[in-house]
C-alpha atoms as a PDB file:
ATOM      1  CA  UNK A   1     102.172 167.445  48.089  1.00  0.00           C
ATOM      2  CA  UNK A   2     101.855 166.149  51.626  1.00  0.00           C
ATOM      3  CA  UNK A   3      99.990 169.638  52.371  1.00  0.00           C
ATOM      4  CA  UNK A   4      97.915 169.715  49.659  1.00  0.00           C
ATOM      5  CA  UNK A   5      96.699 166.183  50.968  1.00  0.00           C
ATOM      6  CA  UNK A   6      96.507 167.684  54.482  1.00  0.00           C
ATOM      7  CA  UNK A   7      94.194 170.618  52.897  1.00  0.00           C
ATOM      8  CA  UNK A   8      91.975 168.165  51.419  1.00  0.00           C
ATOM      9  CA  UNK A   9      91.432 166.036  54.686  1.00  0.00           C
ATOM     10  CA  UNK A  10      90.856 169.401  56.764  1.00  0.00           C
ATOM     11  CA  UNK A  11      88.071 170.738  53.792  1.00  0.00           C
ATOM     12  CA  UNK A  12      86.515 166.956  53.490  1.00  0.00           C
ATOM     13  CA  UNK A  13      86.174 167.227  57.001  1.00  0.00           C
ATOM     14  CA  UNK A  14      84.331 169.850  57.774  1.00  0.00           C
ATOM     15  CA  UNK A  15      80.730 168.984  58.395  1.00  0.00           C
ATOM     16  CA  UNK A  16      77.654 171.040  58.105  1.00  0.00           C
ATOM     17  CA  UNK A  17      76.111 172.936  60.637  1.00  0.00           C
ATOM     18  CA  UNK A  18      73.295 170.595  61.272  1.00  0.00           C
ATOM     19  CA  UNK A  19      75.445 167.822  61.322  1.00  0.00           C
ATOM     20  CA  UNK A  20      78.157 169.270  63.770  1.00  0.00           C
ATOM     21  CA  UNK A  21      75.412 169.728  66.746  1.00  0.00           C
ATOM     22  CA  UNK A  22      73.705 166.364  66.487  1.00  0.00           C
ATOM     23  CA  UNK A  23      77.436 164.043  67.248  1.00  0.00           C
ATOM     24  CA  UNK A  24      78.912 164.425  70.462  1.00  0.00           C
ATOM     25  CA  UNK A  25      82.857 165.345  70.414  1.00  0.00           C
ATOM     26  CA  UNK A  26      84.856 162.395  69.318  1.00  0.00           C
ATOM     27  CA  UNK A  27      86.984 161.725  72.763  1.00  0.00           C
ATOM     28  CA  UNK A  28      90.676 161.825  72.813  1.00  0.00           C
ATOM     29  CA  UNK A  29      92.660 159.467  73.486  1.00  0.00           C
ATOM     30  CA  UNK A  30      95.848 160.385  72.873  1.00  0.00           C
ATOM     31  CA  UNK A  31      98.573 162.777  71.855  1.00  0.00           C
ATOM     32  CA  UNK A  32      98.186 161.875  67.713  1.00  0.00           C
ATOM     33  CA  UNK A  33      93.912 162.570  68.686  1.00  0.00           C
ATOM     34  CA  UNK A  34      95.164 165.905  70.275  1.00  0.00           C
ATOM     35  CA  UNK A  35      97.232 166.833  67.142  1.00  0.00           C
ATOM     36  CA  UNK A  36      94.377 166.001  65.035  1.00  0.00           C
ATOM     37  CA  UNK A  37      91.742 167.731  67.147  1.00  0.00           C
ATOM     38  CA  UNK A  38      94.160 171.135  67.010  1.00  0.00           C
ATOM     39  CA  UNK A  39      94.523 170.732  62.983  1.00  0.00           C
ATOM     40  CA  UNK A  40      90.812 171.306  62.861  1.00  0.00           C
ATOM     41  CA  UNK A  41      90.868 174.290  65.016  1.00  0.00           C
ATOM     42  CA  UNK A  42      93.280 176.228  63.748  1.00  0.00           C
ATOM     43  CA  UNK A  43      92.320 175.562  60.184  1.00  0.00           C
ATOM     44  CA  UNK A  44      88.912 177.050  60.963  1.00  0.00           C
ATOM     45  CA  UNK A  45      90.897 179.976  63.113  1.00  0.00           C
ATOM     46  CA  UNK A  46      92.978 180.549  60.319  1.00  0.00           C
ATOM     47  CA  UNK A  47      89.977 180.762  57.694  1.00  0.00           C
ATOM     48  CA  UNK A  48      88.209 183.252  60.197  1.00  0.00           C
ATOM     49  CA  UNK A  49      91.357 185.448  60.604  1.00  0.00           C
ATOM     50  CA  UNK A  50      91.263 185.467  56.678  1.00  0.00           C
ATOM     51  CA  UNK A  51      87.554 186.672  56.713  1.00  0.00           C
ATOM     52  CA  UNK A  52      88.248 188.930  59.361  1.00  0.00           C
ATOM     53  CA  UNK A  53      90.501 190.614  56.696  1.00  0.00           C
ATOM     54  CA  UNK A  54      87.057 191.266  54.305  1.00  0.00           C
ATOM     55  CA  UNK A  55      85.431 193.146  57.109  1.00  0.00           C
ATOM     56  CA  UNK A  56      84.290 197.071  55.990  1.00  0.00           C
ATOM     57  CA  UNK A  57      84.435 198.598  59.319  1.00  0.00           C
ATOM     58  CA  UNK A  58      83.721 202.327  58.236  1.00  0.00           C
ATOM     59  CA  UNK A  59      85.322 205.396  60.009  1.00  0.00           C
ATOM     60  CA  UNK A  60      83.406 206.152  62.939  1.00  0.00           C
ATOM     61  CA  UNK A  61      85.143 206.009  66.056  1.00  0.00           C
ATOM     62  CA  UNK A  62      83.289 203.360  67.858  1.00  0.00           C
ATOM     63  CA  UNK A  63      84.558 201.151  64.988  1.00  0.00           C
ATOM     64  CA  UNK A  64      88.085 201.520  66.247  1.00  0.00           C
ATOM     65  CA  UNK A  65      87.693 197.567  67.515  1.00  0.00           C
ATOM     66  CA  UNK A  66      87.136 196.778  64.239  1.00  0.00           C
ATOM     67  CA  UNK A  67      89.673 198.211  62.360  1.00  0.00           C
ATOM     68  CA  UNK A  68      92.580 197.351  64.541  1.00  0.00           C
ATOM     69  CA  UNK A  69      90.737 193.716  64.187  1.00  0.00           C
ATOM     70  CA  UNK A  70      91.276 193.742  60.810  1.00  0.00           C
ATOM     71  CA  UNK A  71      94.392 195.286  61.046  1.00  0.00           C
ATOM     72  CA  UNK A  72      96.131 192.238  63.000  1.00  0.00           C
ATOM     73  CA  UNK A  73      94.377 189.719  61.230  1.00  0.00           C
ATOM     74  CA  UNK A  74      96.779 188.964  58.547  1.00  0.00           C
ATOM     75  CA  UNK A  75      99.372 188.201  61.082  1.00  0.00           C
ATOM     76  CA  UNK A  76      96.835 185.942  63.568  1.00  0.00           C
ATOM     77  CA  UNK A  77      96.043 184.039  60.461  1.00  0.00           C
ATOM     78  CA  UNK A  78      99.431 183.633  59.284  1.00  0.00           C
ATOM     79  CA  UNK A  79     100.433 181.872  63.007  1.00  0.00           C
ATOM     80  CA  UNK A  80      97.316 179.775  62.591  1.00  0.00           C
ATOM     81  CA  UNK A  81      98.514 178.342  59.243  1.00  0.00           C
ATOM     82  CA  UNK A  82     101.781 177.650  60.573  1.00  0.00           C
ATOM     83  CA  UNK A  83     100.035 175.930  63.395  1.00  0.00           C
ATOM     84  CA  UNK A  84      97.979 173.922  60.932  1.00  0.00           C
ATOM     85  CA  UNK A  85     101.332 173.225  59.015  1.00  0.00           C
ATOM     86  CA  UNK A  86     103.265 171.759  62.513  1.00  0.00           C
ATOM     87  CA  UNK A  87     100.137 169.667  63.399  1.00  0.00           C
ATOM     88  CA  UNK A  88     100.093 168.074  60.011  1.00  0.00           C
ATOM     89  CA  UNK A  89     103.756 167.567  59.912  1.00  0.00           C
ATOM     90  CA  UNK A  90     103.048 165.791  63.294  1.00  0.00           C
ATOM     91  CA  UNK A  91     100.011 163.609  61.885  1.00  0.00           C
ATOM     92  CA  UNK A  92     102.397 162.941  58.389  1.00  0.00           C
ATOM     93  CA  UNK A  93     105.679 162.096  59.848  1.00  0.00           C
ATOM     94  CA  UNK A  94     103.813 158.795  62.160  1.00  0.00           C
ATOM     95  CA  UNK A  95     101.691 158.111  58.976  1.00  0.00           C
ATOM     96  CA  UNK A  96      98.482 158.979  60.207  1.00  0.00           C
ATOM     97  CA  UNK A  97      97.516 161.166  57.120  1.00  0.00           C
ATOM     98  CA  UNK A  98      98.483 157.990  54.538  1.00  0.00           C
ATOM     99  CA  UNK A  99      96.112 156.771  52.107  1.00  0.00           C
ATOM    100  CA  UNK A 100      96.674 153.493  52.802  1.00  0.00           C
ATOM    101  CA  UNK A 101      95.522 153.523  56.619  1.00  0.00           C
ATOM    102  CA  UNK A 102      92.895 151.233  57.206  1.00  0.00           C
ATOM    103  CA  UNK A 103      89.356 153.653  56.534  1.00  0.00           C
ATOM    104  CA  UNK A 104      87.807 152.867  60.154  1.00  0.00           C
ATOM    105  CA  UNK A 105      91.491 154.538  61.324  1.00  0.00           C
ATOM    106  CA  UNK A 106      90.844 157.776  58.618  1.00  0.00           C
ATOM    107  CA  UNK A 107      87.569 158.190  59.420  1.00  0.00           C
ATOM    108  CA  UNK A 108      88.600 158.614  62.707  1.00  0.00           C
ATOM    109  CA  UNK A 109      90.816 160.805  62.434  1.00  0.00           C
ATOM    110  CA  UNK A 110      88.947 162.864  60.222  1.00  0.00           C
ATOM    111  CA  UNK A 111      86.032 163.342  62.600  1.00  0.00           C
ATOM    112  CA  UNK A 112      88.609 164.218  65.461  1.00  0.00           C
ATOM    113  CA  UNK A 113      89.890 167.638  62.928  1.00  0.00           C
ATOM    114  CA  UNK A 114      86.173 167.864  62.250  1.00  0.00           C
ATOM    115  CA  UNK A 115      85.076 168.056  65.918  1.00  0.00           C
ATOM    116  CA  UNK A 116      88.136 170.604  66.567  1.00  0.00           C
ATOM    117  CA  UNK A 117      86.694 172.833  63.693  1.00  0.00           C
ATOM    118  CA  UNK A 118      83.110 172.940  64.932  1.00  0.00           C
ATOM    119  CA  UNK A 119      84.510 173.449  68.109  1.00  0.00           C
ATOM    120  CA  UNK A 120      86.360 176.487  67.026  1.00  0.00           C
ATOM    121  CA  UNK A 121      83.173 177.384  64.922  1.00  0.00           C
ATOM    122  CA  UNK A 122      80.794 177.254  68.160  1.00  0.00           C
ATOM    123  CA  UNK A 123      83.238 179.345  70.032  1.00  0.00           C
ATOM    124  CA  UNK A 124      83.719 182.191  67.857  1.00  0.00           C
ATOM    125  CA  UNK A 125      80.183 181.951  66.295  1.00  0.00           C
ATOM    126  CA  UNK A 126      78.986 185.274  64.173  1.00  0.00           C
ATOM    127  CA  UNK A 127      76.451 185.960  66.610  1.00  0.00           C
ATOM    128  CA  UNK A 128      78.030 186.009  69.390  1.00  0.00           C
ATOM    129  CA  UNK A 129      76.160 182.738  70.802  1.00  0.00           C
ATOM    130  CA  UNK A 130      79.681 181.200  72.290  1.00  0.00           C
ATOM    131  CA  UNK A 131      78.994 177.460  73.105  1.00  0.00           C
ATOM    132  CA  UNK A 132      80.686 177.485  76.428  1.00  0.00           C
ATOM    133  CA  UNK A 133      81.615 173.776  76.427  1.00  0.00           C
ATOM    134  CA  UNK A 134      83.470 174.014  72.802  1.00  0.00           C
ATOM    135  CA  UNK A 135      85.425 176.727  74.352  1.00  0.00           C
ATOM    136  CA  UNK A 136      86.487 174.795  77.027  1.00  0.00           C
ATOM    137  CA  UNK A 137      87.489 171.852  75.080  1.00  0.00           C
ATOM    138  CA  UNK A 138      89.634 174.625  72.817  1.00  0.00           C
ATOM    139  CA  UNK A 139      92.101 174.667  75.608  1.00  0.00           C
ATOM    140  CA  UNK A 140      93.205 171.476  75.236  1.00  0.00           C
ATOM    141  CA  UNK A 141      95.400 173.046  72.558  1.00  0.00           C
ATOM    142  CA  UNK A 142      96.802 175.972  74.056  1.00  0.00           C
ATOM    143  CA  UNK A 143     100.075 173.474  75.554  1.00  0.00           C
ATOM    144  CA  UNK A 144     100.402 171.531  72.149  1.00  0.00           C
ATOM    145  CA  UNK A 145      99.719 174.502  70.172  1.00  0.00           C
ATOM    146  CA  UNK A 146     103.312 175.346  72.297  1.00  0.00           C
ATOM    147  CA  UNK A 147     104.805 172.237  71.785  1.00  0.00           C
ATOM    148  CA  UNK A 148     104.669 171.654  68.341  1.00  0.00           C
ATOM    149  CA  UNK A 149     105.326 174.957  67.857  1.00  0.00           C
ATOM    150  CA  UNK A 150     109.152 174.768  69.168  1.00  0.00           C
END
């Protein structure tokens, strides 16, 4: 249940395009902002593992890359959900995912995962166009990506 709720926050949370470039990064303050931030990127890292699995890469042999892309994305995306699982089970057991939090305190939250997705999003863009700054700020996870995963 508590998942399912987590789900819901990370989809709600996702902004458009258009909307993710205009607002500035929501600054973190704090561990719980940290956890949030990371929900958002791995969720979006997990869904583009998932469509990395949908790829037709074809049989030449400068597609190599690609297949053995698609080959270990099942696996990539399978750490990234677990990810998204620990930082939700952070976020859940100090109540920060409850319905009843005061709205100012979820909409906060919920523009800290969205930030972390567009981050992820401008990183690992389709066209190659990596935002150099979101990548950056994608680091911030790499040491509580370790931590919650112990």
């Amino acid at each position: 249940m508590r998942f399912g709720l987590v789900l819901l926050l990370v989809i709600a949370a996702l902004p458009t395009q258009a909307q993710a470039q205009a607002q500035d990064p929501e600054p973190l303050l704090n561990d719980d902002d940290l956890a949030a931030y990371c929900l958002g990127v791995n969720g979006q890292l997990a869904e583009r593992f998932r469509q990395m699995q949908l790829w037709g890469c074809g049989k030449a042999a400068g597609m190599q890359w690609c297949r053995d892309a698609k080959a270990s994305a099942p696996e990539a995306m399978r750490a990234r959900e677990r990810l998204v699982i620990r930082f939700a089970n952070v976020l859940t057991r100090k109540g920060l995912l409850d319905i009843e939090r005061p709205p100012e305190s979820r909409a906060r939250l919920t523009k800290i995962v969205s930030d972390g997705s567009t981050d992820a999003r401008a990183c690992f863009n389709p066209k190659g166009d990596r935002d150099e700054a979101a990548c950056a700020r994608l680091q911030r996870c790499e040491e509580a990506e370790q931590r919650v995963g112990q």
